[in-house]
N, C-alpha and C. Protein backbone atom coordinates (compact mmCIF):
# COMPACT_ATOMS: atom_id res chain seq x y z
N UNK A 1 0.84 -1.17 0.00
CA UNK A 1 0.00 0.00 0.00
C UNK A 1 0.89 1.24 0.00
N UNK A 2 0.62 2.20 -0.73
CA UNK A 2 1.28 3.81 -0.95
C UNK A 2 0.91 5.02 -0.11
N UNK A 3 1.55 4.99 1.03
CA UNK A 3 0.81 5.96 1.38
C UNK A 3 1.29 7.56 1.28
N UNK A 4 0.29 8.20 0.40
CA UNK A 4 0.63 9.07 -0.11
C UNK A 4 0.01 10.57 0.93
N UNK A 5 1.65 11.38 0.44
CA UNK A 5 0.90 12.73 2.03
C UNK A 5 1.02 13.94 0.79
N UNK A 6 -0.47 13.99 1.12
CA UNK A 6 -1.46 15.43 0.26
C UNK A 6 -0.99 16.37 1.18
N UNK A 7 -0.19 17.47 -0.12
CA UNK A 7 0.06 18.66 0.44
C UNK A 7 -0.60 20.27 -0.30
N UNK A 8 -0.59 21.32 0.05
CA UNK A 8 -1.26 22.26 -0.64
C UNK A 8 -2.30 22.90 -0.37
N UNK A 9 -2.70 23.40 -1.13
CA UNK A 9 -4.08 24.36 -0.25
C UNK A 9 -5.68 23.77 -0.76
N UNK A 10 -5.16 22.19 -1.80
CA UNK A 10 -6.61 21.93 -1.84
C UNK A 10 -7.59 22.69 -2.92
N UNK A 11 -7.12 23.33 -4.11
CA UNK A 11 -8.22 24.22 -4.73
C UNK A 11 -7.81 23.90 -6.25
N UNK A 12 -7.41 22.70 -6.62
CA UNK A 12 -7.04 22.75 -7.95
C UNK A 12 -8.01 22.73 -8.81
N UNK A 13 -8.97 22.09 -8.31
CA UNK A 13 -10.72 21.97 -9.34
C UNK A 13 -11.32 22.97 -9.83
N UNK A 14 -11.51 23.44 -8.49
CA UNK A 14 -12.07 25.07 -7.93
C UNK A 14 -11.29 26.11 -9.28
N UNK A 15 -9.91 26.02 -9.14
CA UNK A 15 -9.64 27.31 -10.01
C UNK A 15 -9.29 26.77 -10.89
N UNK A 16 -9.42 25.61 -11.73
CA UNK A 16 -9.30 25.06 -13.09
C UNK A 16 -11.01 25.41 -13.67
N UNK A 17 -11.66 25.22 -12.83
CA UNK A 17 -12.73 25.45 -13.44
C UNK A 17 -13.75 26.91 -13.75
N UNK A 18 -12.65 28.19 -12.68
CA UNK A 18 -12.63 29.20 -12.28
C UNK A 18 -12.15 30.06 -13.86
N UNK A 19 -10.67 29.14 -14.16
CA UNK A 19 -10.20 29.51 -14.97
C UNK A 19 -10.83 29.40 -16.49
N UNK A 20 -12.04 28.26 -16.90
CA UNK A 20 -12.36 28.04 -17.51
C UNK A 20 -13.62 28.94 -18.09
N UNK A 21 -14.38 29.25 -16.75
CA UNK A 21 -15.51 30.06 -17.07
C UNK A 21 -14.99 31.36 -16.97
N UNK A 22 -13.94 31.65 -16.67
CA UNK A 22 -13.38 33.55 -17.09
C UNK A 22 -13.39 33.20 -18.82
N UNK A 23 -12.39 32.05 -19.06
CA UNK A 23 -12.35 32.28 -20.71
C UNK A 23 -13.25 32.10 -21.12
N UNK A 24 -14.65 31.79 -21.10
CA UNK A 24 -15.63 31.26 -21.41
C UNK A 24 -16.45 32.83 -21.84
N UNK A 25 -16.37 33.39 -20.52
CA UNK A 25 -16.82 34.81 -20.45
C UNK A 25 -15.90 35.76 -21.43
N UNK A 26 -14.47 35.42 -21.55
CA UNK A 26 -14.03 36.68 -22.21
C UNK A 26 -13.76 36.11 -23.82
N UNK A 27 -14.20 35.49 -23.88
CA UNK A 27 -14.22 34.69 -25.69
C UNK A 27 -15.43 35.30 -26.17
N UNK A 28 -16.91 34.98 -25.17
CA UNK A 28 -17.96 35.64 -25.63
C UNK A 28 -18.24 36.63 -25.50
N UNK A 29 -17.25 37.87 -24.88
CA UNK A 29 -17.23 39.20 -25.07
C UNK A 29 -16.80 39.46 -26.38
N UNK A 30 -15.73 39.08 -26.49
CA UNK A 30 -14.53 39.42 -28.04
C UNK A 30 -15.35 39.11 -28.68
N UNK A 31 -16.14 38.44 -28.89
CA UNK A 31 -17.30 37.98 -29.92
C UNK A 31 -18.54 39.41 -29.95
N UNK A 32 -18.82 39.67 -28.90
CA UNK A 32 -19.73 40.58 -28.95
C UNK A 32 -19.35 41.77 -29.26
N UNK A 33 -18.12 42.15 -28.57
CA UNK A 33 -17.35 43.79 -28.86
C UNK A 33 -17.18 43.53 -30.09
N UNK A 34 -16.52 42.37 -30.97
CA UNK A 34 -16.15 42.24 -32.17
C UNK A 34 -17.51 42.81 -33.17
N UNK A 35 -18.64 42.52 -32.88
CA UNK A 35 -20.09 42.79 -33.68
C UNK A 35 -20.39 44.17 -33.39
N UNK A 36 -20.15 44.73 -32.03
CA UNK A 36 -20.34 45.72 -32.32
C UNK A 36 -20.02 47.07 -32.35
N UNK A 37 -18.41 46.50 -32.44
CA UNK A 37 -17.44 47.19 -33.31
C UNK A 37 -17.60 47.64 -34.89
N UNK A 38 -17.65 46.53 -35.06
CA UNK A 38 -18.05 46.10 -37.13
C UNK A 38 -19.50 46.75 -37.13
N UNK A 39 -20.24 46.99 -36.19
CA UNK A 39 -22.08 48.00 -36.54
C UNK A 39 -21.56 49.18 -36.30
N UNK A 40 -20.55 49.68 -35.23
CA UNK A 40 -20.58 51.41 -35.16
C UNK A 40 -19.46 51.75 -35.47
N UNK A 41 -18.23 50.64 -36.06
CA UNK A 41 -16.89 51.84 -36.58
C UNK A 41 -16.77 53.09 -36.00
N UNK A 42 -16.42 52.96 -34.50
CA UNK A 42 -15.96 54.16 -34.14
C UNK A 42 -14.76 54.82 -34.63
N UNK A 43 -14.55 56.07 -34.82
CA UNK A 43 -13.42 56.56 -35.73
C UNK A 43 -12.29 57.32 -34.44
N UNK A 44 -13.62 58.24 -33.50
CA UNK A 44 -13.02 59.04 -32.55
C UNK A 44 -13.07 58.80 -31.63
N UNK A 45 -12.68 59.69 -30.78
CA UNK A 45 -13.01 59.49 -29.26
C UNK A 45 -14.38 59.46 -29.08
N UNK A 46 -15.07 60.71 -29.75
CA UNK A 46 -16.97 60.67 -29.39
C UNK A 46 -17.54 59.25 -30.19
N UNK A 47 -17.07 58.56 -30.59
CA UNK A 47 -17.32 57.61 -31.20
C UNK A 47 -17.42 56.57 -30.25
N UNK A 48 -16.33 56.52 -29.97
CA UNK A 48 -15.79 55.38 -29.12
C UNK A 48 -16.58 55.29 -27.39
N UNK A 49 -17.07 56.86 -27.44
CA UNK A 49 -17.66 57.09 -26.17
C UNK A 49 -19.34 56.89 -26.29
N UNK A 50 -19.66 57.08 -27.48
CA UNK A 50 -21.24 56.63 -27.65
C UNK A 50 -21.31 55.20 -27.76
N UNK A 51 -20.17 54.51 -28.12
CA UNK A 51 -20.20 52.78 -28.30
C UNK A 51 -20.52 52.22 -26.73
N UNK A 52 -19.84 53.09 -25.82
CA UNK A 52 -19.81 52.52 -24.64
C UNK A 52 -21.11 53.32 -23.47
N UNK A 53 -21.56 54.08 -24.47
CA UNK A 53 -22.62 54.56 -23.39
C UNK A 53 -23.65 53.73 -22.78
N UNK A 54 -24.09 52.61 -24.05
CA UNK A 54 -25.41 51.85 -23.00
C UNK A 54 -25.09 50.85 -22.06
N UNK A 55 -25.98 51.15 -21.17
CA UNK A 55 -25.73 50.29 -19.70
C UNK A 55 -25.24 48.98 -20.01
N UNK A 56 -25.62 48.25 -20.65
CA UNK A 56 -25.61 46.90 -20.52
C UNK A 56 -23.81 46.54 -21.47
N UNK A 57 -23.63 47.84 -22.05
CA UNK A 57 -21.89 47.71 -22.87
C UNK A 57 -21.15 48.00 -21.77
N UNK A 58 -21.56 48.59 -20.77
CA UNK A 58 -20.59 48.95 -19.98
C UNK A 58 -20.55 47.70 -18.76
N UNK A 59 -21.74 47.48 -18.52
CA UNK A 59 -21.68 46.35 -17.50
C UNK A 59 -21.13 44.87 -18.65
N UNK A 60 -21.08 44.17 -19.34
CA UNK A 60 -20.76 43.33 -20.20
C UNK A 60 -19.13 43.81 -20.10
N UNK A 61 -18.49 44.81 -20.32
CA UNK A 61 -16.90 45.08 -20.30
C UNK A 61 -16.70 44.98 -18.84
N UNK A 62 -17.76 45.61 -18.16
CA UNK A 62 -16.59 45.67 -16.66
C UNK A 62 -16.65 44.04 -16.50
N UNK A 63 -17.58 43.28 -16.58
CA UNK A 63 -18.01 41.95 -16.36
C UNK A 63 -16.31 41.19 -17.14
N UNK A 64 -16.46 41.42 -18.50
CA UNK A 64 -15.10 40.87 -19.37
C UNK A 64 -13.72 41.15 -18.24
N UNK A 65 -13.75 42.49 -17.77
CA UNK A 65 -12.55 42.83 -17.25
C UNK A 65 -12.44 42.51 -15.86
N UNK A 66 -13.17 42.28 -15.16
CA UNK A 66 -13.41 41.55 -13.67
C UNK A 66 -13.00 39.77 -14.30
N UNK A 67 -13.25 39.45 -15.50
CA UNK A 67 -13.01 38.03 -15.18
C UNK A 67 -11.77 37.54 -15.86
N UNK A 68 -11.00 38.65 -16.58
CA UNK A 68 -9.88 39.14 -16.97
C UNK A 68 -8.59 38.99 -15.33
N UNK A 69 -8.69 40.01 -14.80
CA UNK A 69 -8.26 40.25 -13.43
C UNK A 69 -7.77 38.84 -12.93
N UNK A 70 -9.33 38.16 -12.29
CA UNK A 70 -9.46 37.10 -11.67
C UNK A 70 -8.43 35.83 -12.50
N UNK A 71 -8.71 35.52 -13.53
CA UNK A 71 -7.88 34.84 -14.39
C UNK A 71 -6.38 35.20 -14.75
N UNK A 72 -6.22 36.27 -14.58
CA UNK A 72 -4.41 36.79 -14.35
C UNK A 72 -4.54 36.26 -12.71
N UNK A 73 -4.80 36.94 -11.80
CA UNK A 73 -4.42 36.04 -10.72
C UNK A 73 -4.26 34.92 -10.45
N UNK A 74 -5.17 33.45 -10.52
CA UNK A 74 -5.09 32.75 -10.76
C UNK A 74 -4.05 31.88 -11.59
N UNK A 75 -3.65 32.66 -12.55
CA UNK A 75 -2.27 31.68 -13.29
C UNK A 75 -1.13 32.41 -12.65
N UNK A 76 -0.70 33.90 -12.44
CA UNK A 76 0.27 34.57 -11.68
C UNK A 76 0.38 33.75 -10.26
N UNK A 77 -0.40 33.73 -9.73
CA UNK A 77 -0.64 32.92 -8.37
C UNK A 77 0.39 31.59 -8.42
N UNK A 78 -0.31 31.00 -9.10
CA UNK A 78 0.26 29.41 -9.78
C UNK A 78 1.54 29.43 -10.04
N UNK A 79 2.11 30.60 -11.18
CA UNK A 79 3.38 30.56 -11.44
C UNK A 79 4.02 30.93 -10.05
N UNK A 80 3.88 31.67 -9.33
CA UNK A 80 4.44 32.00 -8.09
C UNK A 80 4.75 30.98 -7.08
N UNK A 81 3.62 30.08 -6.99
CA UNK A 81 3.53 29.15 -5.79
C UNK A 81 4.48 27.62 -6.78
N UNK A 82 4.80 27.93 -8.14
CA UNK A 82 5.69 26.92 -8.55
C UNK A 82 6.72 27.12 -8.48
N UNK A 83 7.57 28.49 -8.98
CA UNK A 83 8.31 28.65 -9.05
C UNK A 83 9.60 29.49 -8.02
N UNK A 84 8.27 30.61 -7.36
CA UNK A 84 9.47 31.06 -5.93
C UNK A 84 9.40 30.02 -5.35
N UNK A 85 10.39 30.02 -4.64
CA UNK A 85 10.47 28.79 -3.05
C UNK A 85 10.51 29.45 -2.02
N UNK A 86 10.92 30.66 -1.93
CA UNK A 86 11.51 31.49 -0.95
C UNK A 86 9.67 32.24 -0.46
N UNK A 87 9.18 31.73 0.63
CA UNK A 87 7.90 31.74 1.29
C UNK A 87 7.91 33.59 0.90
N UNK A 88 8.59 34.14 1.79
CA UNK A 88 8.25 35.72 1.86
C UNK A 88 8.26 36.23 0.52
N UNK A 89 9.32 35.92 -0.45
CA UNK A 89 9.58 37.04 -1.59
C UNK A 89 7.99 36.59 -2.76
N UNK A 90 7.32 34.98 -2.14
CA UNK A 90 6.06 34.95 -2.45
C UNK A 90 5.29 35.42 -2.14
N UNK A 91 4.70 35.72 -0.99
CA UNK A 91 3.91 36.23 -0.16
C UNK A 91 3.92 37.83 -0.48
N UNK A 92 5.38 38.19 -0.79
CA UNK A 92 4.97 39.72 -1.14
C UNK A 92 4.71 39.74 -2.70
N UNK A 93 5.04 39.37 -3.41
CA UNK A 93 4.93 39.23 -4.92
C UNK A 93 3.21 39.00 -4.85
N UNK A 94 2.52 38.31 -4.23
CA UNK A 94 1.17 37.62 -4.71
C UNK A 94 0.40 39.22 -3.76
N UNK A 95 1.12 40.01 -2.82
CA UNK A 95 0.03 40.72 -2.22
C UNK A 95 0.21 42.01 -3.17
N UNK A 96 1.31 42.03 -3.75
CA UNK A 96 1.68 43.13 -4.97
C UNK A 96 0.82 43.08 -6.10
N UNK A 97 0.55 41.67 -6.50
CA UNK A 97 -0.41 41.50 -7.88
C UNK A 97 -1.80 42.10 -7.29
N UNK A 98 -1.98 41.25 -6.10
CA UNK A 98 -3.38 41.29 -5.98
C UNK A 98 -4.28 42.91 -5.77
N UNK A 99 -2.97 43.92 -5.07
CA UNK A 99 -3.25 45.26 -5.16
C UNK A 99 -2.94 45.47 -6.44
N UNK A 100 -2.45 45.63 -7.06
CA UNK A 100 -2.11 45.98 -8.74
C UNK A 100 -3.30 45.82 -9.65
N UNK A 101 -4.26 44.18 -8.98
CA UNK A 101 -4.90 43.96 -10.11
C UNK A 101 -6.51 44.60 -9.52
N UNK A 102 -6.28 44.94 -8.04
CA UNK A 102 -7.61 45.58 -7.61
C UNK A 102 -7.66 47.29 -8.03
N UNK A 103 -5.91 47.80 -8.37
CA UNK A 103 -6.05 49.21 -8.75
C UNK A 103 -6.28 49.23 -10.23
N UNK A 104 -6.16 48.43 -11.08
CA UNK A 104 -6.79 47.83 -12.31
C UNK A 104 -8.56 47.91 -12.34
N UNK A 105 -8.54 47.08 -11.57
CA UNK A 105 -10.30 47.05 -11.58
C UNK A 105 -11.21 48.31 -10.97
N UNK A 106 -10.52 48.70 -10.24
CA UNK A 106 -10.76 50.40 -9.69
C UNK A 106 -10.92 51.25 -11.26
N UNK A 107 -9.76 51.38 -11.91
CA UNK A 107 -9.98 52.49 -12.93
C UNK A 107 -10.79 52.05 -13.59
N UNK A 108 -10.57 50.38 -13.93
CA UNK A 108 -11.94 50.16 -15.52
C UNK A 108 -13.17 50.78 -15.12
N UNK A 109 -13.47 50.75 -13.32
CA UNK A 109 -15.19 51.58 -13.14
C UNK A 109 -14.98 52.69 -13.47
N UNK A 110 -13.54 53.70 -13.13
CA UNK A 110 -13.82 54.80 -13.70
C UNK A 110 -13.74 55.02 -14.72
N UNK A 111 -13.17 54.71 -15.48
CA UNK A 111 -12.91 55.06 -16.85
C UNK A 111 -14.51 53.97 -17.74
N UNK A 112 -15.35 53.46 -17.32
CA UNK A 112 -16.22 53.21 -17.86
C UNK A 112 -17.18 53.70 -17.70
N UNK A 113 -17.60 54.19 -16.70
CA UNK A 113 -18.77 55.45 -15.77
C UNK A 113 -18.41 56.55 -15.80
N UNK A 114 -17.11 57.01 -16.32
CA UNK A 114 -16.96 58.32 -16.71
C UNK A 114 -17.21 58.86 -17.90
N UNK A 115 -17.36 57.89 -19.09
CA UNK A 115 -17.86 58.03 -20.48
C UNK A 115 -18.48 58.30 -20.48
């Protein structure tokens, strides 16, 4: 008999499948921005700012870019917890992304509610 000692934090399912429905979500954005890109050819800025005025374009992008975020963490995370060994210079690297990617998600509200 093998007896095998499980180590880790236990969440490989969880964010394989985490990871799956972000791309899931941001494939069928690119699909949608892609359509309706190709209907309003924005040229300018006022262009580009009437594309994004209706509610549901702006909630659909912040939605794309929230599951954007989440999915960079998730593999940054991963590469981190494979490749540092050194506990602290991880621990600060992963609390660096995770503010980085929350001051990320901060501007997309502004810069999408400010249009």
């Amino acid at each position: 008999m093998v007896n095998r000692i499980v180590t880790g934090a236990h969440y490989g399912i969880k964010d394989w499948l985490i990871q799956r429905v972000t791309a899931a979500i941001m494939a069928v954005y690119t699909i949608v921005f892609g359509i309706v890109y190709v209907v309003t050819c924005p040229k300018d800025y006022f262009e580009w700012s009437y594309m994004f005025q209706p509610q549901w374009m702006r909630t659909i992008t912040l939605l794309f870019f929230l599951s954007l975020f989440w999915h960079a963490w998730i593999g940054v995370r991963d590469i981190f917890m494979d490749y540092i060994k050194c506990t602290a210079l991880r621990l600060g690297l992963q609390v660096l992304t995770i503010l980085v990617l929350i001051a990320y998600a901060l501007w997309t509200i502004q810069i999408l509610w400010s249009v």
